[in-house]
PDB file of N, CA and C in Angstrom:
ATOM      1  N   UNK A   1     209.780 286.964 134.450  1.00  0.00           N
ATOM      2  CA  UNK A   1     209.525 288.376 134.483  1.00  0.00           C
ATOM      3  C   UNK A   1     208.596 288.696 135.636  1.00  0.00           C
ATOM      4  N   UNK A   2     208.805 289.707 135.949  1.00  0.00           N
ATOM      5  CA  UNK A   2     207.710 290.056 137.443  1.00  0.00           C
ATOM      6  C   UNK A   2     207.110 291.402 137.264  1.00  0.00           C
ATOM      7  N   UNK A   3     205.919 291.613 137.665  1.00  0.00           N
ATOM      8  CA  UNK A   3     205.283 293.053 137.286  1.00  0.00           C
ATOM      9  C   UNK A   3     206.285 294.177 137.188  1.00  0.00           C
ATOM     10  N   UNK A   4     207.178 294.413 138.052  1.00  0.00           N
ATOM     11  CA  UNK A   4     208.239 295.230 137.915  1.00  0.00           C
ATOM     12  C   UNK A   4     208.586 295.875 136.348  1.00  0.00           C
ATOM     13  N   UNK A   5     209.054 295.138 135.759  1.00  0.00           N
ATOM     14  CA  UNK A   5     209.432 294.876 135.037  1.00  0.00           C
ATOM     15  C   UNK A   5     208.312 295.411 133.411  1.00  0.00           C
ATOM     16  N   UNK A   6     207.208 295.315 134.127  1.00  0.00           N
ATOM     17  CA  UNK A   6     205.629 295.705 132.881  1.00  0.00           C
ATOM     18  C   UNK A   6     206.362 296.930 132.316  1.00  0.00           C
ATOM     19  N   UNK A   7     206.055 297.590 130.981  1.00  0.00           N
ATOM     20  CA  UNK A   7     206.112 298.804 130.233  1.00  0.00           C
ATOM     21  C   UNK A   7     205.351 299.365 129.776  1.00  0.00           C
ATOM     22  N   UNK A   8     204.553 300.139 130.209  1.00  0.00           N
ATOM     23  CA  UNK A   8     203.500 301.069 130.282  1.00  0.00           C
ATOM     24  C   UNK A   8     203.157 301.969 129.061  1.00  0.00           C
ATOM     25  N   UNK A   9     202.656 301.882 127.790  1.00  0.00           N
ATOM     26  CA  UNK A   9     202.270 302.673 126.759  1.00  0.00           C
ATOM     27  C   UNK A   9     201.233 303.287 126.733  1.00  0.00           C
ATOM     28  N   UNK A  10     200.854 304.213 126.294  1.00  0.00           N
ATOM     29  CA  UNK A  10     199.434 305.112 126.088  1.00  0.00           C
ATOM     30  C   UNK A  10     198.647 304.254 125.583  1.00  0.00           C
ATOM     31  N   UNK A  11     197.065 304.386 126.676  1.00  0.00           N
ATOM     32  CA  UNK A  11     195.958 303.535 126.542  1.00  0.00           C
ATOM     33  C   UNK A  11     196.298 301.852 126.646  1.00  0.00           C
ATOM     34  N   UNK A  12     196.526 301.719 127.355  1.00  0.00           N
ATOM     35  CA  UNK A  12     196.701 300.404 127.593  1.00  0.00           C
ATOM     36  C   UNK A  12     195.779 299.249 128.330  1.00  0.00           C
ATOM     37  N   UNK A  13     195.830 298.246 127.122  1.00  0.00           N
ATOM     38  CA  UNK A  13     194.830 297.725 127.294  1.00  0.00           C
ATOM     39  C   UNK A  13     195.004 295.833 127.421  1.00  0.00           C
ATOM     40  N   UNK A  14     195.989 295.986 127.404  1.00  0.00           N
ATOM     41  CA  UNK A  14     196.228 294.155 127.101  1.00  0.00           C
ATOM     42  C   UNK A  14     198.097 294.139 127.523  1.00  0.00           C
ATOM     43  N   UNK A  15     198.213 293.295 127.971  1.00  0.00           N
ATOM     44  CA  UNK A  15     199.803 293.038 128.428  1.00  0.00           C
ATOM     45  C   UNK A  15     200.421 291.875 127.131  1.00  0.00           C
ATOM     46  N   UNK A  16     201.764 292.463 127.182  1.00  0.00           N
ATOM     47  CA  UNK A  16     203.060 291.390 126.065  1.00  0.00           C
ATOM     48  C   UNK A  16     203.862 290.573 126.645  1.00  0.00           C
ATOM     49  N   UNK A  17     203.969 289.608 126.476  1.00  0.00           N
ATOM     50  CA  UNK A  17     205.420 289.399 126.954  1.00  0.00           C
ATOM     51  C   UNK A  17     206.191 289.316 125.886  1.00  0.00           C
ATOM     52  N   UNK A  18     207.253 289.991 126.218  1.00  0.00           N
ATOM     53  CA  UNK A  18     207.885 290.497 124.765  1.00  0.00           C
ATOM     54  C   UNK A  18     209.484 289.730 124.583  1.00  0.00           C
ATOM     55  N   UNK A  19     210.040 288.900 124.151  1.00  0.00           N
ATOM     56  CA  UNK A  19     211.656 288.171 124.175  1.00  0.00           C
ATOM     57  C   UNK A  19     212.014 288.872 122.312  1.00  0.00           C
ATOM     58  N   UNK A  20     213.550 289.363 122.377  1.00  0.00           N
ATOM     59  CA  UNK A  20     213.779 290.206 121.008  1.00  0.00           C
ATOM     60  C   UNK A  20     215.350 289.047 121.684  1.00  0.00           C
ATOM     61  N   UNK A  21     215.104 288.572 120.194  1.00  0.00           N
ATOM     62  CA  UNK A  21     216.400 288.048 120.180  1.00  0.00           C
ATOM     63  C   UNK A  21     217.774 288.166 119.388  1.00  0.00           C
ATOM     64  N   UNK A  22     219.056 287.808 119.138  1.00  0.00           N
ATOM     65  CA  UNK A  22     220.129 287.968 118.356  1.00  0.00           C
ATOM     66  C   UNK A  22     220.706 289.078 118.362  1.00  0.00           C
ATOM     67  N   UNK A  23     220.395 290.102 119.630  1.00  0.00           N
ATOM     68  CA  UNK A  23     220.974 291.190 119.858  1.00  0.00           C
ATOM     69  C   UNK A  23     219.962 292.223 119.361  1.00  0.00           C
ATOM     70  N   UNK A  24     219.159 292.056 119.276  1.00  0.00           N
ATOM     71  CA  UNK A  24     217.884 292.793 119.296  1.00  0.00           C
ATOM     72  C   UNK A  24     217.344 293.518 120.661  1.00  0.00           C
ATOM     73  N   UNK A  25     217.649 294.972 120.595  1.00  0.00           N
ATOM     74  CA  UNK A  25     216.906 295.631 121.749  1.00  0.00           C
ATOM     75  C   UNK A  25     215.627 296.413 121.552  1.00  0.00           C
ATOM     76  N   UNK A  26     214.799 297.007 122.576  1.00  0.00           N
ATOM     77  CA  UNK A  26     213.780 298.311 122.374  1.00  0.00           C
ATOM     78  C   UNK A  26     214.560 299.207 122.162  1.00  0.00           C
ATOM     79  N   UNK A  27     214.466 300.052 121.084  1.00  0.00           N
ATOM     80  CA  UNK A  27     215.340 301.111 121.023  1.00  0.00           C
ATOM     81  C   UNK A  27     214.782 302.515 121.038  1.00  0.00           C
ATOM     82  N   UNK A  28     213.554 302.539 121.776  1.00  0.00           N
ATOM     83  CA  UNK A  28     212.626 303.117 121.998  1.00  0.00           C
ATOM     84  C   UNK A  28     212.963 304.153 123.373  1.00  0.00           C
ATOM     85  N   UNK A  29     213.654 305.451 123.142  1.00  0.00           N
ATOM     86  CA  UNK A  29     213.879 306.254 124.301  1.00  0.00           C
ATOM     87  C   UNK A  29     212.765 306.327 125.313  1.00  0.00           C
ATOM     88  N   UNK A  30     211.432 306.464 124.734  1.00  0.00           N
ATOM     89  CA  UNK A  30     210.317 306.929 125.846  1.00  0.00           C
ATOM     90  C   UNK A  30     210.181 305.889 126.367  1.00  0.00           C
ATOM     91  N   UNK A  31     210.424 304.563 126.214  1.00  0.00           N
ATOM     92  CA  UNK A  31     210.054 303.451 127.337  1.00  0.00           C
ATOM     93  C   UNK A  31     210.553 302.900 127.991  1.00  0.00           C
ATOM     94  N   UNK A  32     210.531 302.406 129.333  1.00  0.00           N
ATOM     95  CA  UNK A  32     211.904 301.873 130.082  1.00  0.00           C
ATOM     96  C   UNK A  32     212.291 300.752 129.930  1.00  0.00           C
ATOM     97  N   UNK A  33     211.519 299.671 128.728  1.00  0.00           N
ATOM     98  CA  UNK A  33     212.592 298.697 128.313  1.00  0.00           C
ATOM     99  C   UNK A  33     213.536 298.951 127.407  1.00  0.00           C
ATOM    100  N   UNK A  34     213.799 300.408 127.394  1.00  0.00           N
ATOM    101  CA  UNK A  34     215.377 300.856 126.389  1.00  0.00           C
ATOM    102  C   UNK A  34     215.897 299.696 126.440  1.00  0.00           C
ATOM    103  N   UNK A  35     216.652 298.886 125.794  1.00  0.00           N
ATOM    104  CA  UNK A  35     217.929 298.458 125.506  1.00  0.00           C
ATOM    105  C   UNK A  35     217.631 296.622 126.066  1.00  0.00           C
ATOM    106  N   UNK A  36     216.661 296.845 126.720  1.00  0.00           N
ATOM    107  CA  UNK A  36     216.224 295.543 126.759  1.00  0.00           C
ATOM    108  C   UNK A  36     215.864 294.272 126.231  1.00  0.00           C
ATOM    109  N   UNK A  37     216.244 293.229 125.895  1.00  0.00           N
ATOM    110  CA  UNK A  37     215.737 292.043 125.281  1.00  0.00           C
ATOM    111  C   UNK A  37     214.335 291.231 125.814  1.00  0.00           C
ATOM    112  N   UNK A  38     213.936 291.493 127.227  1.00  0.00           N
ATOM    113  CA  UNK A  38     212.981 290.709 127.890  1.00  0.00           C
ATOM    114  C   UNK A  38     212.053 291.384 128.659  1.00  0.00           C
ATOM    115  N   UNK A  39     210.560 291.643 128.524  1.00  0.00           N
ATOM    116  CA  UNK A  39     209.877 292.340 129.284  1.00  0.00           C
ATOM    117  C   UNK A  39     208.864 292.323 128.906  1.00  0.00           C
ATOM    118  N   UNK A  40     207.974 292.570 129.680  1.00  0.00           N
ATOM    119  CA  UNK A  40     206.333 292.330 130.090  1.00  0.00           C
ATOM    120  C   UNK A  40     206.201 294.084 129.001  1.00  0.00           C
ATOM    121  N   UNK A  41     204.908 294.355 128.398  1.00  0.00           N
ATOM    122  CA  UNK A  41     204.594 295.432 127.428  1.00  0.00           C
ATOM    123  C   UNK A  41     203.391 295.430 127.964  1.00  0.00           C
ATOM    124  N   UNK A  42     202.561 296.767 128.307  1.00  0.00           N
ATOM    125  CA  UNK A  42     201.491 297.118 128.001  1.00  0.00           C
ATOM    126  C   UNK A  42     200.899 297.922 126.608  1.00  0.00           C
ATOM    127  N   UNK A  43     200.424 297.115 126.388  1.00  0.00           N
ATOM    128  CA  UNK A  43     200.148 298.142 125.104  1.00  0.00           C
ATOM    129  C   UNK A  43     198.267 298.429 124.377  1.00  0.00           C
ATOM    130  N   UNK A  44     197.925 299.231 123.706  1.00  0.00           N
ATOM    131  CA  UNK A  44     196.830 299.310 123.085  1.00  0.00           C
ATOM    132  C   UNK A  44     196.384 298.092 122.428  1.00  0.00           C
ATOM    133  N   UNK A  45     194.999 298.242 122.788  1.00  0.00           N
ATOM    134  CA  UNK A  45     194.108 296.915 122.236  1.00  0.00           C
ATOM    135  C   UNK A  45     194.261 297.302 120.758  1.00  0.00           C
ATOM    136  N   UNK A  46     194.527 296.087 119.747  1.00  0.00           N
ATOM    137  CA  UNK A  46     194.185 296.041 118.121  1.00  0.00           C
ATOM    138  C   UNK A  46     196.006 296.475 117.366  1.00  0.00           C
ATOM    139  N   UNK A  47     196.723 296.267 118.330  1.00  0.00           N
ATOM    140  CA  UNK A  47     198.348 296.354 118.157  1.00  0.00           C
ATOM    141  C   UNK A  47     198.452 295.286 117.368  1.00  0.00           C
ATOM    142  N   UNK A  48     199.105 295.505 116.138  1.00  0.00           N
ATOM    143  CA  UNK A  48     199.435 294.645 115.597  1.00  0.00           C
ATOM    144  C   UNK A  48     200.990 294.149 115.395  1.00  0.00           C
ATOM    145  N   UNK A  49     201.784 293.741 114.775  1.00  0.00           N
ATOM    146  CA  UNK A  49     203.164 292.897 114.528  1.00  0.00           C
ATOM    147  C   UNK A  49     203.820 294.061 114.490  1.00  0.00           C
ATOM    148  N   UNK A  50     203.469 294.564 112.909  1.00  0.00           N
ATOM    149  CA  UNK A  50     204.179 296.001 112.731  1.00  0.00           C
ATOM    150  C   UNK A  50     204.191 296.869 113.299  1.00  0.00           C
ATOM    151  N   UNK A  51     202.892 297.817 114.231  1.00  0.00           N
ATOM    152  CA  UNK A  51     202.990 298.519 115.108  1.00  0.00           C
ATOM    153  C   UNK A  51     203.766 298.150 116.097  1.00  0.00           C
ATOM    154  N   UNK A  52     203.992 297.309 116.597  1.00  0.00           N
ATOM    155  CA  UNK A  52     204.855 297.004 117.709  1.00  0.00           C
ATOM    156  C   UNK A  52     206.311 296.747 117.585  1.00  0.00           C
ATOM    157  N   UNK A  53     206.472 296.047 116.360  1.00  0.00           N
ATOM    158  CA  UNK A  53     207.646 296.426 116.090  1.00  0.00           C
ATOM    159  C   UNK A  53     208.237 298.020 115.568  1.00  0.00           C
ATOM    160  N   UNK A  54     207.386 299.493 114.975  1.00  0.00           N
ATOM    161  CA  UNK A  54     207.553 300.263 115.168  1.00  0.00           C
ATOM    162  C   UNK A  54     207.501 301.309 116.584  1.00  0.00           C
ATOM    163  N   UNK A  55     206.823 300.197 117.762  1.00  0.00           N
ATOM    164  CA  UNK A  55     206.910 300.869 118.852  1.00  0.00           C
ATOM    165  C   UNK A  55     208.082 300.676 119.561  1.00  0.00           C
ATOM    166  N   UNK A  56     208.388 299.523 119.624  1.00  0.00           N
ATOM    167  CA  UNK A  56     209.687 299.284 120.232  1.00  0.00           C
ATOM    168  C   UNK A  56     211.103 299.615 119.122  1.00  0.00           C
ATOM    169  N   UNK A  57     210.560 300.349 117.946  1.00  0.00           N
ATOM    170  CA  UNK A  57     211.722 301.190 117.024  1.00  0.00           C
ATOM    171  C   UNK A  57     212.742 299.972 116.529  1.00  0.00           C
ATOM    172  N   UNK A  58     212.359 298.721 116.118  1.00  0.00           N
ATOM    173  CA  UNK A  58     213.099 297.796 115.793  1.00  0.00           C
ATOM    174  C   UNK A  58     213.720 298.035 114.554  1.00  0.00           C
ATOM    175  N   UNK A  59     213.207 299.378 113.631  1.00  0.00           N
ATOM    176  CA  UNK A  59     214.667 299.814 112.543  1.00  0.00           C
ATOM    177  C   UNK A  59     213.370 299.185 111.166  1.00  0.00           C
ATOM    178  N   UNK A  60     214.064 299.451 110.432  1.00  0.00           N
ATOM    179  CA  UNK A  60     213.518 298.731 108.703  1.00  0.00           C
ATOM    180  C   UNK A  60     213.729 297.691 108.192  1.00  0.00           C
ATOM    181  N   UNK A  61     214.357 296.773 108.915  1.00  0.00           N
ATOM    182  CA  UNK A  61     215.421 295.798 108.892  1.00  0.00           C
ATOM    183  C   UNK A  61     214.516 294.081 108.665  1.00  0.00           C
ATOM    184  N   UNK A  62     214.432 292.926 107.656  1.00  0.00           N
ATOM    185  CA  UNK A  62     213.571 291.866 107.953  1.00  0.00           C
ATOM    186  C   UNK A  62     213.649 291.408 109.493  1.00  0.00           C
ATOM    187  N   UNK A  63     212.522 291.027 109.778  1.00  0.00           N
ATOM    188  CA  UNK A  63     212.196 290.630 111.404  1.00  0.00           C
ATOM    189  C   UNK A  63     211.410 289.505 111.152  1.00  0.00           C
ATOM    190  N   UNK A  64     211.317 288.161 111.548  1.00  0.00           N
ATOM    191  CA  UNK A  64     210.735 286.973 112.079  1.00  0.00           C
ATOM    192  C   UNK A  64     209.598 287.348 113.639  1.00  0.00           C
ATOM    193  N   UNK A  65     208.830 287.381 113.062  1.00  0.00           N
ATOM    194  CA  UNK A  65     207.754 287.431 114.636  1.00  0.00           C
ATOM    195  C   UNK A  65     207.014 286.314 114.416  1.00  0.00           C
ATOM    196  N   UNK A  66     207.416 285.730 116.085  1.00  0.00           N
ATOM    197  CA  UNK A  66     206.788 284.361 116.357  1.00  0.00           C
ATOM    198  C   UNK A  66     205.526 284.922 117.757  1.00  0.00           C
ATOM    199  N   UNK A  67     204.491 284.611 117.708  1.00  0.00           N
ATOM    200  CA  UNK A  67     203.415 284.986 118.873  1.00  0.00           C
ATOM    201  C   UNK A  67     202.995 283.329 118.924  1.00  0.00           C
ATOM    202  N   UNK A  68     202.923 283.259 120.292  1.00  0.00           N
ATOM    203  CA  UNK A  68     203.034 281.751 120.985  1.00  0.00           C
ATOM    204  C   UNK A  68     202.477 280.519 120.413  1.00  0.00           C
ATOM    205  N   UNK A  69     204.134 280.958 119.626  1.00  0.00           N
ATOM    206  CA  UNK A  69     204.791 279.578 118.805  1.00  0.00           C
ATOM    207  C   UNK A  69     204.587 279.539 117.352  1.00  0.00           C
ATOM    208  N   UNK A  70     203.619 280.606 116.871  1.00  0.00           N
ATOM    209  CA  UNK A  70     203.578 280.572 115.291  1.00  0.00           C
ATOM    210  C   UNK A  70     203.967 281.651 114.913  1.00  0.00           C
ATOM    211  N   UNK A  71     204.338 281.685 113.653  1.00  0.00           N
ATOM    212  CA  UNK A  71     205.409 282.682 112.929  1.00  0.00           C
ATOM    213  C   UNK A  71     204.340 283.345 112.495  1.00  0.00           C
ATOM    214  N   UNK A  72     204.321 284.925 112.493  1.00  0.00           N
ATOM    215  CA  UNK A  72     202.960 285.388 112.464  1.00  0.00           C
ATOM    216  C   UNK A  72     203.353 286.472 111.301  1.00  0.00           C
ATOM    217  N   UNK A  73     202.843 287.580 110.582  1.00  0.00           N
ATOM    218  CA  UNK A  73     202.718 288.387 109.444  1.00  0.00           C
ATOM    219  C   UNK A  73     202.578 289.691 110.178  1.00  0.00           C
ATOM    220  N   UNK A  74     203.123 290.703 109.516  1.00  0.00           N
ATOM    221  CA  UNK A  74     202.964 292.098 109.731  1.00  0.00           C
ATOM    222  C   UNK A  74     201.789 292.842 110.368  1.00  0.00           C
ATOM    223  N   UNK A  75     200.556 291.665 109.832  1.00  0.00           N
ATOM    224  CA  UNK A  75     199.170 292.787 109.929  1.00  0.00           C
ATOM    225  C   UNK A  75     198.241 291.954 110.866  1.00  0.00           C
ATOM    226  N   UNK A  76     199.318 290.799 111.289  1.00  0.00           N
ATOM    227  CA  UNK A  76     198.641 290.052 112.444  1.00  0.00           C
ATOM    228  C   UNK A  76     198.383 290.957 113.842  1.00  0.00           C
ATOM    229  N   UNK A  77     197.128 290.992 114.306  1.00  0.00           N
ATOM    230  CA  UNK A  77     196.612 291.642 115.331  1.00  0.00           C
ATOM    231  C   UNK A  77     196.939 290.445 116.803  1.00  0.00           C
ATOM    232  N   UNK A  78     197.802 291.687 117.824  1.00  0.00           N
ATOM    233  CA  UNK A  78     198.165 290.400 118.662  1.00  0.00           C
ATOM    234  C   UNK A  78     197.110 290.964 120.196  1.00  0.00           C
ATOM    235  N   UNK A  79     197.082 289.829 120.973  1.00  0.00           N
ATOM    236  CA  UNK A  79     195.797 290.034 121.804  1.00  0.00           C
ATOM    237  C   UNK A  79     196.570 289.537 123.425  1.00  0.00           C
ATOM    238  N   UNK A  80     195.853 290.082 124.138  1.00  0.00           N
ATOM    239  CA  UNK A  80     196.304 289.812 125.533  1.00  0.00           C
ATOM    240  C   UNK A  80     197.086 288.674 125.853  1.00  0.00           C
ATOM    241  N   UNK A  81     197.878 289.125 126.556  1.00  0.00           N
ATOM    242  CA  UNK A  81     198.750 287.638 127.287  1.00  0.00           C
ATOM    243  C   UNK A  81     199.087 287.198 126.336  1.00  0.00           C
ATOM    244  N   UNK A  82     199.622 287.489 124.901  1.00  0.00           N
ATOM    245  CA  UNK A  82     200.254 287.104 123.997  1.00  0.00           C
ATOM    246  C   UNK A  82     201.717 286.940 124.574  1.00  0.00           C
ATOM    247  N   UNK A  83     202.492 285.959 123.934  1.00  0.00           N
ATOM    248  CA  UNK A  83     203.569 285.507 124.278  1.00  0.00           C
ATOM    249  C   UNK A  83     204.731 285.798 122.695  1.00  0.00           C
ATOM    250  N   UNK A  84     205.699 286.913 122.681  1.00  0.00           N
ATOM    251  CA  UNK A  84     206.214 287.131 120.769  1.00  0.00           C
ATOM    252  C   UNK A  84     207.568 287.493 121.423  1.00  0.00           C
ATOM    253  N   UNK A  85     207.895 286.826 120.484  1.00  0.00           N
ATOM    254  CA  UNK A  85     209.544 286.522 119.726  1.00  0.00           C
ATOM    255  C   UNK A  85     210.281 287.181 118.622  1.00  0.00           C
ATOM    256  N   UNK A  86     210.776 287.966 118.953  1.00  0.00           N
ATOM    257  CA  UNK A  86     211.354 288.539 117.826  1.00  0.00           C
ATOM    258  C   UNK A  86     212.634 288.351 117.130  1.00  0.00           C
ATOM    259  N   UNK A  87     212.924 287.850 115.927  1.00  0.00           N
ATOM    260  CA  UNK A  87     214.227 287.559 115.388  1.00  0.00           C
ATOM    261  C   UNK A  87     214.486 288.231 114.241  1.00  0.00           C
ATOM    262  N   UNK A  88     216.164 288.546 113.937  1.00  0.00           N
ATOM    263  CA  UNK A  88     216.124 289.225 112.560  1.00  0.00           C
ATOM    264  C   UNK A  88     216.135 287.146 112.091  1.00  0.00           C
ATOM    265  N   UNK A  89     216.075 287.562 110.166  1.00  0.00           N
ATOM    266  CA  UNK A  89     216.052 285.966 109.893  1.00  0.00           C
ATOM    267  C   UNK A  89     217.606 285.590 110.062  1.00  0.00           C
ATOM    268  N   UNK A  90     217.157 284.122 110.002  1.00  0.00           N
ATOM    269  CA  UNK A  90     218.702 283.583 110.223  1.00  0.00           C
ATOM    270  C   UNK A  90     218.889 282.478 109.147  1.00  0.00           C
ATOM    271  N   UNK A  91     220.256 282.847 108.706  1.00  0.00           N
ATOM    272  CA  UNK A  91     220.424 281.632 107.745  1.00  0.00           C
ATOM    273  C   UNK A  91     221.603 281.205 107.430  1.00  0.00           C
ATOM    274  N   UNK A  92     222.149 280.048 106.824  1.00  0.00           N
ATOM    275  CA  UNK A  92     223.109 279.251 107.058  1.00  0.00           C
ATOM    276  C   UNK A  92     222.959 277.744 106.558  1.00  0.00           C
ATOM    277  N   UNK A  93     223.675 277.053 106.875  1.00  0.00           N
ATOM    278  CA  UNK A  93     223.524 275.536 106.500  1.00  0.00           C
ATOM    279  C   UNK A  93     224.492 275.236 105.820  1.00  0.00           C
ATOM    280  N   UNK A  94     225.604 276.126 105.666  1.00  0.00           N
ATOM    281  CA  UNK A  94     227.162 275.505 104.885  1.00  0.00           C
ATOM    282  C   UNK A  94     227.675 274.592 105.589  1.00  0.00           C
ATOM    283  N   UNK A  95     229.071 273.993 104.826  1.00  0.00           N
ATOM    284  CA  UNK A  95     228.913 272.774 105.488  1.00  0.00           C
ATOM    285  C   UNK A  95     230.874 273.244 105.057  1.00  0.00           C
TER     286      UNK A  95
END
């Protein structure tokens, strides 16, 4: 990702790097990672899982958020240069 690419939110205070996976986009009209899976986020200091997944309008839907490398909770507060993953869950194992 290259600064280009950053997404600019009100009061911004800490940068994301943000990967939404399994066909997961921002579905967020006001920001220009619309429709995007991969991109740098600016966002407000004390953002947490859920806020961010209501910023980028990810729906009501179960979501897996991983922040660099651990599977993290709704009310987890994420902090600069955080690195998050977003998945709906996945499951399977038939044989």
């Amino acid at each position: 990702m290259t600064d280009k690419d950053t997404v600019m939110s009100s009061k911004s205070n800490l940068k994301l790097e943000v990967r939404l996976f399994a066909g997961l986009t921002c579905n967020n009209d006001d920001l220009p990672c619309r429709g995007k899976q991969e991109f740098l986020l600016a966002a407000s200091a004390g953002i947490t899982v859920k806020e961010l997944h209501e910023l980028l309008r990810l729906g009501d839907r179960p979501l897996v958020t991983v922040v660099n490398g651990v599977v993290e909770k709704k009310d987890f507060t994420l902090s600069d240069r955080d690195r998050v993953g977003i998945f709906p869950p996945i499951a399977g194992g038939g044989v």
